[in-house]
C-alpha atoms as a PDB file:
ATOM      1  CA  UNK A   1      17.708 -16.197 -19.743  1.00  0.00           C
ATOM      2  CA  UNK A   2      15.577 -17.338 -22.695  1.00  0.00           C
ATOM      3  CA  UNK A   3      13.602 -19.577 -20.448  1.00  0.00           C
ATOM      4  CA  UNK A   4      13.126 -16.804 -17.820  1.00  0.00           C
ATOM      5  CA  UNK A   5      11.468 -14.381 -20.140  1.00  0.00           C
ATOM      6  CA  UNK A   6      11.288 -11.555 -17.340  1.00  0.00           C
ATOM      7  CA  UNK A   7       9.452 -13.564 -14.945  1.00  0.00           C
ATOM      8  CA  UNK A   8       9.567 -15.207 -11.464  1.00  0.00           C
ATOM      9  CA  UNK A   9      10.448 -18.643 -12.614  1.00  0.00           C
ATOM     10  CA  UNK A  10       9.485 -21.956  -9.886  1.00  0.00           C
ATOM     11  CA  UNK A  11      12.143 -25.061 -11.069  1.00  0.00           C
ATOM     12  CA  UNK A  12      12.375 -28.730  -9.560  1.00  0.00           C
ATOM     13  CA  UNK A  13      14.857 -30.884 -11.452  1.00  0.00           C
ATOM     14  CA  UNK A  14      13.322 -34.142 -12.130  1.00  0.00           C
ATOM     15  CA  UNK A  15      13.833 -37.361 -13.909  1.00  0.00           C
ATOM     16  CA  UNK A  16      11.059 -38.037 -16.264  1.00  0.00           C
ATOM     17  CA  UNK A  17      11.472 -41.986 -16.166  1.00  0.00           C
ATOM     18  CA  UNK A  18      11.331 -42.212 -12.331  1.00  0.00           C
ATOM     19  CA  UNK A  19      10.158 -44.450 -10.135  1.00  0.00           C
ATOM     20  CA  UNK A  20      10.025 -43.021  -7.049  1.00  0.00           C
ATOM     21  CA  UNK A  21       9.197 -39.159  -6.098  1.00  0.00           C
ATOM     22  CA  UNK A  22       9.953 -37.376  -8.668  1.00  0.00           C
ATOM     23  CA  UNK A  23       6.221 -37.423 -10.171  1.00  0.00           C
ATOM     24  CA  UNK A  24       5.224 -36.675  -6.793  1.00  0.00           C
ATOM     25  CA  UNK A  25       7.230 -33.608  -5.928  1.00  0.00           C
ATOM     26  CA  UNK A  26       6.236 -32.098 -10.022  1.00  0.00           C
ATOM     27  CA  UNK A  27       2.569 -32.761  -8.938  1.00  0.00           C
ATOM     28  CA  UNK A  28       2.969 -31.028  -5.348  1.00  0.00           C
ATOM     29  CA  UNK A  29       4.464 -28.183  -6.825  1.00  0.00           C
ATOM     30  CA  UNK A  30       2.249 -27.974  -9.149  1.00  0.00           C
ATOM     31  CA  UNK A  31      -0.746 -28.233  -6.832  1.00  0.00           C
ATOM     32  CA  UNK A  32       1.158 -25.412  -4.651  1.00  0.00           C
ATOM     33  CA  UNK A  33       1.370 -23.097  -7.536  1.00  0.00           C
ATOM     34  CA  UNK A  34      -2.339 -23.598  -8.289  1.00  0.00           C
ATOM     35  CA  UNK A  35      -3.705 -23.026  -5.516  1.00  0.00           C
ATOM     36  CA  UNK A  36      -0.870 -19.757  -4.426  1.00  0.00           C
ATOM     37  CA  UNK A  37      -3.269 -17.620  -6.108  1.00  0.00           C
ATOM     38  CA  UNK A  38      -0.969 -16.133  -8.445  1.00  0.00           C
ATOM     39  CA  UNK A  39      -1.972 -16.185 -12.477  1.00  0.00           C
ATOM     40  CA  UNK A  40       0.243 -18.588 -14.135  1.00  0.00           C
ATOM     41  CA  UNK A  41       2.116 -17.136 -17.159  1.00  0.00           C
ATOM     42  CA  UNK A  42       1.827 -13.707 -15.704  1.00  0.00           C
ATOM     43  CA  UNK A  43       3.000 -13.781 -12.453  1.00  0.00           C
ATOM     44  CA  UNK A  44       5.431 -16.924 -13.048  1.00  0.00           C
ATOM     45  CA  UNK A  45       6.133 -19.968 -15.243  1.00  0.00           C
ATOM     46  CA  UNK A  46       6.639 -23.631 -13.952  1.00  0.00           C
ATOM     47  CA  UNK A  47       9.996 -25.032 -15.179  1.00  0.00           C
ATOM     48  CA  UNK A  48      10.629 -29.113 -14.724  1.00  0.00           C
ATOM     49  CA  UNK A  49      14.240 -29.927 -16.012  1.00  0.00           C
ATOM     50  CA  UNK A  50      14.976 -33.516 -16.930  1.00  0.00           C
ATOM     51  CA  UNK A  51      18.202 -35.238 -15.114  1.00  0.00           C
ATOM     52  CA  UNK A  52      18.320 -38.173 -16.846  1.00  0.00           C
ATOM     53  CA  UNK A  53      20.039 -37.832 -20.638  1.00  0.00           C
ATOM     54  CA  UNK A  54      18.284 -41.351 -21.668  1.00  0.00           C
ATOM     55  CA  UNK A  55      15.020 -39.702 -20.723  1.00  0.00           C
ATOM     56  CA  UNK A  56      13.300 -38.800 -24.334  1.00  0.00           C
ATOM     57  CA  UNK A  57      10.825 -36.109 -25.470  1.00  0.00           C
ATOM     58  CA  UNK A  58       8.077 -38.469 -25.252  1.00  0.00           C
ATOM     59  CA  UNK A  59       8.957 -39.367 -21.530  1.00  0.00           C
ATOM     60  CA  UNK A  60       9.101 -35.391 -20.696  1.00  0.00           C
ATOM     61  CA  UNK A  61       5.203 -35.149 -22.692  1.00  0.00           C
ATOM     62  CA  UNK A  62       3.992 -38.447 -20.391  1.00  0.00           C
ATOM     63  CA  UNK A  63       5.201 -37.042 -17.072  1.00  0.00           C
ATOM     64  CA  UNK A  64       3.714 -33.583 -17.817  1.00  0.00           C
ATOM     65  CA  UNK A  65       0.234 -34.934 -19.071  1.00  0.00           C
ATOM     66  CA  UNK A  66       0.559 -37.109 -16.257  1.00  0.00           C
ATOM     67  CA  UNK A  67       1.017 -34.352 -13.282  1.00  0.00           C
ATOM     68  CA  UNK A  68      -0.320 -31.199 -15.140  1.00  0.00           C
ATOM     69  CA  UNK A  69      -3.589 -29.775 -15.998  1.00  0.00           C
ATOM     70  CA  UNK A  70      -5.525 -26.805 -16.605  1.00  0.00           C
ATOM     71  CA  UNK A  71      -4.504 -23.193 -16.582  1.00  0.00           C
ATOM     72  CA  UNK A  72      -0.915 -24.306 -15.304  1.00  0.00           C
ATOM     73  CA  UNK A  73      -0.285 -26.455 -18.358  1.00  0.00           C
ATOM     74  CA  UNK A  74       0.375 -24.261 -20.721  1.00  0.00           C
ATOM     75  CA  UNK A  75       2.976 -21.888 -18.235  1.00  0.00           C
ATOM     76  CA  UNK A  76       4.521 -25.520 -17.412  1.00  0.00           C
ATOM     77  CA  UNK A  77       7.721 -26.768 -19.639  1.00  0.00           C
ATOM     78  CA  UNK A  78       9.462 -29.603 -18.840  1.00  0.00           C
ATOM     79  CA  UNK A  79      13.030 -29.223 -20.668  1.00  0.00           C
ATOM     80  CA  UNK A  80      15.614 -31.542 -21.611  1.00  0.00           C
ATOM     81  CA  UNK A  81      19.484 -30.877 -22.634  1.00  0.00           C
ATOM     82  CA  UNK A  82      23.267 -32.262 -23.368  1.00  0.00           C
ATOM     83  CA  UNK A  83      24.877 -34.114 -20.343  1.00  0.00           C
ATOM     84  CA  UNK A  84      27.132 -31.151 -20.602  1.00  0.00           C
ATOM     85  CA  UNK A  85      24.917 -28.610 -19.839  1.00  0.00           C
ATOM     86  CA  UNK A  86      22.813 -30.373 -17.788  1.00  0.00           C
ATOM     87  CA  UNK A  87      25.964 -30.076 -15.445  1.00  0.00           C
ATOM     88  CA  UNK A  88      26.419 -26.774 -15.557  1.00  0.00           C
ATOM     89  CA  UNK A  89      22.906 -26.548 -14.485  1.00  0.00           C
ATOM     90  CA  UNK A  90      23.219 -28.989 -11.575  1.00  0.00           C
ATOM     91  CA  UNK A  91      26.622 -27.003 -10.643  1.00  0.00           C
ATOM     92  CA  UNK A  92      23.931 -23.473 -10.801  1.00  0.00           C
ATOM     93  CA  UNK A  93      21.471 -24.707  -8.719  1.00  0.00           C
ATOM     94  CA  UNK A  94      24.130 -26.254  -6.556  1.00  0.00           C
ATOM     95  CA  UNK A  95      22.132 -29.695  -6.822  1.00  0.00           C
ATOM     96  CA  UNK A  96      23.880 -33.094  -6.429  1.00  0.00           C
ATOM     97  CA  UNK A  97      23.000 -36.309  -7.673  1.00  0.00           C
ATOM     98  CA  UNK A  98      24.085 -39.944  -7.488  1.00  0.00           C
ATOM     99  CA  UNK A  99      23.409 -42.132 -10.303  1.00  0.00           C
ATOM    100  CA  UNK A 100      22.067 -45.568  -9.036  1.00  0.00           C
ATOM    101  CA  UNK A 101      23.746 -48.469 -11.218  1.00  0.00           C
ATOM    102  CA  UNK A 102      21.179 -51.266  -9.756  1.00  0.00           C
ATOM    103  CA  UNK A 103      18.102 -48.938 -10.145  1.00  0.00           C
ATOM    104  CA  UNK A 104      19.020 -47.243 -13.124  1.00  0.00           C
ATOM    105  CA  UNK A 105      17.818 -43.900 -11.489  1.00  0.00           C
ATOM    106  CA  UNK A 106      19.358 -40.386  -9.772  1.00  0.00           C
ATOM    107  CA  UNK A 107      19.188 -40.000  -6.094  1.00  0.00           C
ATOM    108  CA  UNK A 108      18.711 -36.259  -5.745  1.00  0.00           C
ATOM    109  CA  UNK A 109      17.277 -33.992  -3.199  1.00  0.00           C
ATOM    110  CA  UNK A 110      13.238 -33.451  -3.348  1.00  0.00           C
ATOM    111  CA  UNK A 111      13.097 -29.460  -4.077  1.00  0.00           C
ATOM    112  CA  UNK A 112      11.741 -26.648  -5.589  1.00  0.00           C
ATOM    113  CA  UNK A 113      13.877 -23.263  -6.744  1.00  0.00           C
ATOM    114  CA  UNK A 114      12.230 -20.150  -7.476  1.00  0.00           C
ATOM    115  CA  UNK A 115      14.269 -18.037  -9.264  1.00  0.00           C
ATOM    116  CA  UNK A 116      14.097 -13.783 -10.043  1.00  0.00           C
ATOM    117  CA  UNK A 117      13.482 -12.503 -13.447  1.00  0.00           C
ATOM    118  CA  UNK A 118      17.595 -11.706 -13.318  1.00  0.00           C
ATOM    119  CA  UNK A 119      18.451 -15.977 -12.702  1.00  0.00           C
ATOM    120  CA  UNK A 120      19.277 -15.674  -9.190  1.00  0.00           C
ATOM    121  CA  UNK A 121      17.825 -18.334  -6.751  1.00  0.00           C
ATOM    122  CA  UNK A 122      15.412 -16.628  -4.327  1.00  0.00           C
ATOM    123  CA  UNK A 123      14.628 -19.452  -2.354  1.00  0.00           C
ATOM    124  CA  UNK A 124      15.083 -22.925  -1.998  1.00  0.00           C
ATOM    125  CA  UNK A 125      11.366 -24.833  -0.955  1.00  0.00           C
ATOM    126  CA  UNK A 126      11.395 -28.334  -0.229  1.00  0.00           C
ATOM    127  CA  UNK A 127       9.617 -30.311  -3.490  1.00  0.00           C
ATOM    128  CA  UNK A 128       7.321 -32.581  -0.604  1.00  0.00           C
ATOM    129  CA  UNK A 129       4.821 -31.535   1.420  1.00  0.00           C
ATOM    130  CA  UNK A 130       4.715 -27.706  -0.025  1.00  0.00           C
ATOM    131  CA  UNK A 131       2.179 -25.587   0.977  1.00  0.00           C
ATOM    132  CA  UNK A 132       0.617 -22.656  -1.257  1.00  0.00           C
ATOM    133  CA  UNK A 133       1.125 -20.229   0.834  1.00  0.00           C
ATOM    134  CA  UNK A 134       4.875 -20.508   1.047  1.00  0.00           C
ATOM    135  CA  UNK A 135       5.256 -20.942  -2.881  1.00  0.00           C
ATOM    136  CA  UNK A 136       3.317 -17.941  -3.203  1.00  0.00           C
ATOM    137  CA  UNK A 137       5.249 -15.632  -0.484  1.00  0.00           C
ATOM    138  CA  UNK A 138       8.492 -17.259  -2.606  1.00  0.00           C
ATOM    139  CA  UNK A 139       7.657 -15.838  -5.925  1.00  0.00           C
ATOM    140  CA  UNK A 140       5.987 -12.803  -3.969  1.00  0.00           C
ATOM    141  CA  UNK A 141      10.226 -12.362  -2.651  1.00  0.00           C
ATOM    142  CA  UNK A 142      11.229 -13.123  -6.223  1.00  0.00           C
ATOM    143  CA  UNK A 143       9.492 -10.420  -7.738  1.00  0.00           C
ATOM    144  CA  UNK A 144      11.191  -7.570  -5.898  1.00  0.00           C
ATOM    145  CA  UNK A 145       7.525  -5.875  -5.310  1.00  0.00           C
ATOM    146  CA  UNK A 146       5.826  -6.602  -8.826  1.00  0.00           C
ATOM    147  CA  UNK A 147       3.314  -9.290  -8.196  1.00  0.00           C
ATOM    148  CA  UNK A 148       1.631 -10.008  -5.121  1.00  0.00           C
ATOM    149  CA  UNK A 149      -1.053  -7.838  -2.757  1.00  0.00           C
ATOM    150  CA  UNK A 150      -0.158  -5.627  -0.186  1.00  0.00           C
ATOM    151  CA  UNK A 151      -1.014  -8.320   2.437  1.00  0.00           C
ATOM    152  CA  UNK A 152       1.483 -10.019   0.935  1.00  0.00           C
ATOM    153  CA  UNK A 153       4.084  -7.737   0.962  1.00  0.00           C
ATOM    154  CA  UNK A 154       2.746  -7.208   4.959  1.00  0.00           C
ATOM    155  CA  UNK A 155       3.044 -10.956   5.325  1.00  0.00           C
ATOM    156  CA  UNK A 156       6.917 -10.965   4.055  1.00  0.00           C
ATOM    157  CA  UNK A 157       7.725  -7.967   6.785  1.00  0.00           C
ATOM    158  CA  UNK A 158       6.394 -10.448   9.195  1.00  0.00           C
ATOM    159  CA  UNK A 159       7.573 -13.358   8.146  1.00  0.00           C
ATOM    160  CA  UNK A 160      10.278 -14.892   7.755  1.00  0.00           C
ATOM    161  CA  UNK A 161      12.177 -17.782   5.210  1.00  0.00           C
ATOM    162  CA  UNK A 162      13.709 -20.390   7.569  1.00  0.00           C
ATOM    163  CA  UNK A 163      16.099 -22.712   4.814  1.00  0.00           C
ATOM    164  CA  UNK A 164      16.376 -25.126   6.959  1.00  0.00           C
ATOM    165  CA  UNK A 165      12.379 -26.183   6.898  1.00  0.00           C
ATOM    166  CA  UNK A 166      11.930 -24.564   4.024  1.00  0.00           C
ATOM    167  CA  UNK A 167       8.582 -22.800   4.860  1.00  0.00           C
ATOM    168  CA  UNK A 168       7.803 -19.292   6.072  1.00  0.00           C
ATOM    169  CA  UNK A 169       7.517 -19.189   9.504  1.00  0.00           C
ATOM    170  CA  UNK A 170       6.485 -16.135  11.806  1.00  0.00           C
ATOM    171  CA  UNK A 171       9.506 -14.049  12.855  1.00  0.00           C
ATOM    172  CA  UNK A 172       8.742 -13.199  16.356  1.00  0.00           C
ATOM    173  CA  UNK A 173      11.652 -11.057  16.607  1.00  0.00           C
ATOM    174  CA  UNK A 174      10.462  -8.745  14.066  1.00  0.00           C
ATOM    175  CA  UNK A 175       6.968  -8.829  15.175  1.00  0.00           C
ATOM    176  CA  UNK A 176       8.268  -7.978  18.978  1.00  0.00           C
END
């Protein structure tokens, strides 16, 4: 709750030592959310959570200085925490990982959450290949009416979330 701070809240779960897509998906989120149109640290903050416990605050500070920059920065915190609660976390989100003995690394899903002001998990975006517009309808959804123009609100009665993709897509049914 203290990390929430009454706002629409967009997490990926990350390790900060990786090798493969983790810096990738931060950075396409964080593209995503700059160019959604919404004000960051008004209309939501960027959360990146650390999954590996050897990862160190200096290895959170790299990654961040290496995938985010201007306004976003400073609505951007990349957190670390105790194996234990780290796991209670992962159990939250409902997020599995495998820890990779040969490559000393977590295979995880690729994924953004965006969670409501209350902690619940609005939606669940894939971390690759994220486009603005569906990060921004996402916190749009998340804020139960409180950010977001009326288009918006327009595009979300038209629209619709399909999990599966996880992109908006046009919901003929509705529009029919």
């Amino acid at each position: 709750q203290q990390w929430l701070n009454g706002k629409r809240t967009n997490w990926v779960l990350a390790d900060y030592t990786c090798k493969a897509l983790c810096g990738s998906v931060i950075g396409e989120v964080a593209e995503a959310l700059d160019k959604s149109g919404l004000r960051p640290g008004r209309d939501f903050n960027y959360m990146v959570r650390g999954l590996e416990p050897k990862d160190t605050a200096a290895d959170a500070v790299a990654m961040k200085e290496g995938r985010i920059g201007g306004p976003l920065a400073t609505s951007t915190f990349f957190l670390r925490a105790s194996p234990d609660n780290t796991a209670a976390l992962l159990r939250t989100f409902g997020f599995q990982t495998v820890y990779d003995r040969e490559n000393d690394q977590f295979a995880h899903p690729a994924a953004a959450f965006v969670v409501t002001p209350q902690g619940r998990i609005a939606n669940v975006l894939s971390g690759l290949g994220l486009q603005p517009t569906d990060v921004r309808l996402a916190l749009v959804s998340a804020s139960q009416g409180r950010v977001g123009s009326l288009a918006d609100h327009i595009r979300l009665l038209c629209y619709g979330f399909d999990p599966t993709r996880g992109t908006y897509n046009v919901a003929i049914g509705r529009v029919l």
